[in-house]
C-alpha atoms as a PDB file:
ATOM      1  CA  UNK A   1       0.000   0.000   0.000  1.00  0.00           C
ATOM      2  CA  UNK A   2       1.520   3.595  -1.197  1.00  0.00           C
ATOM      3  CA  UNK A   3       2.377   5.896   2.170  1.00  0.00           C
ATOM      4  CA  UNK A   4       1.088   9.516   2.067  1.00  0.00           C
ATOM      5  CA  UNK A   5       3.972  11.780   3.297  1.00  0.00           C
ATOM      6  CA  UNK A   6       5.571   8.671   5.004  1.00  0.00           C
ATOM      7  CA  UNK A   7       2.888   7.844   7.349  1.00  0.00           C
ATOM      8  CA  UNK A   8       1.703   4.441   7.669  1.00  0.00           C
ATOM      9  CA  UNK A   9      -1.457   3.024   6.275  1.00  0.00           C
ATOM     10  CA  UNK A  10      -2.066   2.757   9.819  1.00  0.00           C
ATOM     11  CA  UNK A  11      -1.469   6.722  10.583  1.00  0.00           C
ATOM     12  CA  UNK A  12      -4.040   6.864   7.858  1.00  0.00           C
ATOM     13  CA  UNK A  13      -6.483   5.354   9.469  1.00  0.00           C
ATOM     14  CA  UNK A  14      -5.950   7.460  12.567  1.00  0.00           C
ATOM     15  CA  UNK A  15      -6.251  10.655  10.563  1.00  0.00           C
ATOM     16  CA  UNK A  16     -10.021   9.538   9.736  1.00  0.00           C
ATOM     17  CA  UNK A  17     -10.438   8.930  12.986  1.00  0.00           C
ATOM     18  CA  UNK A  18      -8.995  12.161  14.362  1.00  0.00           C
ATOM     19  CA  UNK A  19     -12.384  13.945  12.774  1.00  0.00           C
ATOM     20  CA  UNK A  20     -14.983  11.953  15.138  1.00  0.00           C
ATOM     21  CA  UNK A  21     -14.350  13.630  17.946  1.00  0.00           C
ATOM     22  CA  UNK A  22     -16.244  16.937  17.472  1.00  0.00           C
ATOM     23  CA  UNK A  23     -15.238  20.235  15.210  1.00  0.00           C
ATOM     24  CA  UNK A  24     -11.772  19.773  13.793  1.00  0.00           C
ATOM     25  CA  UNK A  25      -9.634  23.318  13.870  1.00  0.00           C
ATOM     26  CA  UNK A  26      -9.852  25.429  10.444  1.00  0.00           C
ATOM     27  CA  UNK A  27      -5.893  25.420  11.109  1.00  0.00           C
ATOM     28  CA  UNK A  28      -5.943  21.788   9.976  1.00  0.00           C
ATOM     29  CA  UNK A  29      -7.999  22.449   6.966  1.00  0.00           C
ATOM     30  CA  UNK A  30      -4.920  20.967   4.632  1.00  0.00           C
ATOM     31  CA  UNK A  31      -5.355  17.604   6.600  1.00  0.00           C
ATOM     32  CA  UNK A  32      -9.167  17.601   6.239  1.00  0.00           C
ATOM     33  CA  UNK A  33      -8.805  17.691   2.727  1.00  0.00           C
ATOM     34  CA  UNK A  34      -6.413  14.889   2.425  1.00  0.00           C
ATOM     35  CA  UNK A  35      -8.269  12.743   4.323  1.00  0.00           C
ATOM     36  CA  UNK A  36     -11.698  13.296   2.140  1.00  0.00           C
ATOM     37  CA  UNK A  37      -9.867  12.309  -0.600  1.00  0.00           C
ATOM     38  CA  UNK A  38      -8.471   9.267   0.183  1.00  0.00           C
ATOM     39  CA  UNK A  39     -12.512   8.523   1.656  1.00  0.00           C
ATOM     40  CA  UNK A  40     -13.839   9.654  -1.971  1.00  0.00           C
ATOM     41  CA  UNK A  41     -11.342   7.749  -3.602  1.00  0.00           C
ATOM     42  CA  UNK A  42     -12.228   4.821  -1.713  1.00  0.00           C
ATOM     43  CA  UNK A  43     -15.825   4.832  -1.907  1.00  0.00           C
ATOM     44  CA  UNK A  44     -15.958   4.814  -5.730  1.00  0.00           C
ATOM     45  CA  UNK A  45     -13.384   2.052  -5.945  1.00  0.00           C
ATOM     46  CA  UNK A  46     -15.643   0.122  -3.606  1.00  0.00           C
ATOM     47  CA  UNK A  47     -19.082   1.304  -5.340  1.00  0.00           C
ATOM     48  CA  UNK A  48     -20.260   3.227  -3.169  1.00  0.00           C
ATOM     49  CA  UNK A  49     -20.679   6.721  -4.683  1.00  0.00           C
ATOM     50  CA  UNK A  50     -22.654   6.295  -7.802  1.00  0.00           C
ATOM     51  CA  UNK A  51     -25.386   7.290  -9.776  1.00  0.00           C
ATOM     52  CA  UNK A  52     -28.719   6.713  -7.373  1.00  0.00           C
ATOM     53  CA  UNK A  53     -32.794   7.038  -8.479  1.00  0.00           C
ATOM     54  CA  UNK A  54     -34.847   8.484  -5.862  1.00  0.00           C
ATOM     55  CA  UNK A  55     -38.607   9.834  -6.997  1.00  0.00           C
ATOM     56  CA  UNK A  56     -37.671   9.830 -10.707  1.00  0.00           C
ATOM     57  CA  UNK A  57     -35.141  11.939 -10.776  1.00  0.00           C
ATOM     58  CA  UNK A  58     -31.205  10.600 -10.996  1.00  0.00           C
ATOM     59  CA  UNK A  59     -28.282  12.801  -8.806  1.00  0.00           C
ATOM     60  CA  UNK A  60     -24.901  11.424 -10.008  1.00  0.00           C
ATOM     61  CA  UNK A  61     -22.056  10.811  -8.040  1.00  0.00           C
ATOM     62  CA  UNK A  62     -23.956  10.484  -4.608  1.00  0.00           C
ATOM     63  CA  UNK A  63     -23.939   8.249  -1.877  1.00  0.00           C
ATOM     64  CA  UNK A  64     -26.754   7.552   1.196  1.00  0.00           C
ATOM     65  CA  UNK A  65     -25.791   9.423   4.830  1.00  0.00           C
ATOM     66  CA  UNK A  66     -26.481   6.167   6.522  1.00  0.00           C
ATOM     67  CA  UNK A  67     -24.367   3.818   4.205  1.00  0.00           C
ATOM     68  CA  UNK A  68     -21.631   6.494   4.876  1.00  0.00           C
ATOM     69  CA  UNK A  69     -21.923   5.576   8.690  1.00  0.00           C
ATOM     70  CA  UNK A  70     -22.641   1.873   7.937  1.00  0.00           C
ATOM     71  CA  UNK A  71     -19.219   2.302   5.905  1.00  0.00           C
ATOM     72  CA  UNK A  72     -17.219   3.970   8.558  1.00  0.00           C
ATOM     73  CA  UNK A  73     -17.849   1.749  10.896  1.00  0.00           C
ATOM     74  CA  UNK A  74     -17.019  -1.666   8.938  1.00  0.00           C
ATOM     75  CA  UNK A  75     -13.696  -0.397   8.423  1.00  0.00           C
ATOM     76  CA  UNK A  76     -12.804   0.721  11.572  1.00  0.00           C
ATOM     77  CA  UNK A  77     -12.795   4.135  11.128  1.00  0.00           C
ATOM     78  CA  UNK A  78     -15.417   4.835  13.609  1.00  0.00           C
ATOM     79  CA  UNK A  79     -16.322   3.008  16.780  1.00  0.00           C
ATOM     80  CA  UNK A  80     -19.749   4.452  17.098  1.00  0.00           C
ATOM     81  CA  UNK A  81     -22.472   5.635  14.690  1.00  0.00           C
ATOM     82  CA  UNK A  82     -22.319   9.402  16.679  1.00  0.00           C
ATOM     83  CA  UNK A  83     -18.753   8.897  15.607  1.00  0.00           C
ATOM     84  CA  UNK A  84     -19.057   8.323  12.347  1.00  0.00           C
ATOM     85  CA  UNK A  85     -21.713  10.585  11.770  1.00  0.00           C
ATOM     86  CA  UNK A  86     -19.397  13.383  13.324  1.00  0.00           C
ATOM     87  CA  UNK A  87     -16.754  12.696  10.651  1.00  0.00           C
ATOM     88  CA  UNK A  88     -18.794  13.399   8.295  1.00  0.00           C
ATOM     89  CA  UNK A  89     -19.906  16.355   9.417  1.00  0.00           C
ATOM     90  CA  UNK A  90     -16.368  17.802   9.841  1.00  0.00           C
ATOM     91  CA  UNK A  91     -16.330  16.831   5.599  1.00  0.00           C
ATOM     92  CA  UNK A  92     -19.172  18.629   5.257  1.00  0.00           C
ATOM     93  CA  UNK A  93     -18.098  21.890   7.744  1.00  0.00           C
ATOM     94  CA  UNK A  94     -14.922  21.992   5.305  1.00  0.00           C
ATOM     95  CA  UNK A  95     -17.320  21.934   2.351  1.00  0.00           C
ATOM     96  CA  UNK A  96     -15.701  18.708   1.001  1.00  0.00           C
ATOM     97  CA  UNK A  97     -19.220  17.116   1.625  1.00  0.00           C
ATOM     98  CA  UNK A  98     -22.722  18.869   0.946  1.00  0.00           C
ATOM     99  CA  UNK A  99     -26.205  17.141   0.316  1.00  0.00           C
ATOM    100  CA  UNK A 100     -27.168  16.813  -2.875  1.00  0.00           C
ATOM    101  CA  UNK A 101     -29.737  19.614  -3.367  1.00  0.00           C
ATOM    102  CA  UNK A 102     -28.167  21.690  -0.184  1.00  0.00           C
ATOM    103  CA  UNK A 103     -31.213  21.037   2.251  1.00  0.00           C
ATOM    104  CA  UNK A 104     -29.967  18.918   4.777  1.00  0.00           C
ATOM    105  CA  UNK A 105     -26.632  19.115   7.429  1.00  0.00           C
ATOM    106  CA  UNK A 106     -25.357  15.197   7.583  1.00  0.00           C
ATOM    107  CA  UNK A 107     -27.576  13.213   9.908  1.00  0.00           C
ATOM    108  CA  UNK A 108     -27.977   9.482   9.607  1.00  0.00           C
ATOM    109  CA  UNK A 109     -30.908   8.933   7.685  1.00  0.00           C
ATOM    110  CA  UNK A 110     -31.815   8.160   3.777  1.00  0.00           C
ATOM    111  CA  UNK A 111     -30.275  11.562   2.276  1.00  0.00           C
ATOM    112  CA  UNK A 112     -28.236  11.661  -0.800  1.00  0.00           C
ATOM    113  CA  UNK A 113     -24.259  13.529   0.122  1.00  0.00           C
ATOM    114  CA  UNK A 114     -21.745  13.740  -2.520  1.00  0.00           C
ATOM    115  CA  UNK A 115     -18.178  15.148  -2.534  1.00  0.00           C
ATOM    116  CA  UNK A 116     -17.533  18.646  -4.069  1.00  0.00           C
ATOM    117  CA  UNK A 117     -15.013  17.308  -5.976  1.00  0.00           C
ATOM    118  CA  UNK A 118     -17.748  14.617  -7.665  1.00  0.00           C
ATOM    119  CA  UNK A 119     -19.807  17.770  -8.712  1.00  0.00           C
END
């Protein structure tokens, strides 16, 4: 597995899980960033952000709030649902995140989220 900056996959991990425990500092904005990338990145290798249906209309790119928290916590990355639900959150505070139509702030529940960078 490729090393980002010479951390360990492992240090990796731990940077995900550095954003579960409540608002992250705008000072570590870079970080943020980094992290929601490699979580993108991830997702649409493993199928999870794609084109979804939902009352006849199509929104590309998107994935379900609560398969996000499902996701997070089958890989470790969060030990709770609060916890994974607050990483997310901290994506969406640094705009990396945002629902698909802008109505909702990330709560577990049956809403459509998709990366900026999928827009």
């Amino acid at each position: 597995m490729t090393t980002l900056g010479g951390h360990s996959p492992v240090a990796k991990r731990g940077g995900l899980r550095s954003l579960r425990l409540g608002d992250v500092p705008e000072h570590r904005k870079h970080e943020v960033a980094k992290i929601g990338e490699r979580l993108r990145l991830r997702w649409h290798d493993e199928g999870i952000i794609k084109d979804r249906r939902y009352r006849m209309r199509t929104y590309s790119k998107c994935f379900p709030a609560s398969m996000a928290v499902d996701c997070l916590l089958d890989r470790g990355d969060a030990d709770t649902r609060q916890q994974a639900v607050c990483i997310m959150k901290n994506l969406q505070r640094f705009d990396l995140v945002h629902h698909v139509v802008d109505d909702h702030d990330f709560r577990d529940e049956f809403l459509f989220f998709r990366f900026r960078e999928d827009d």
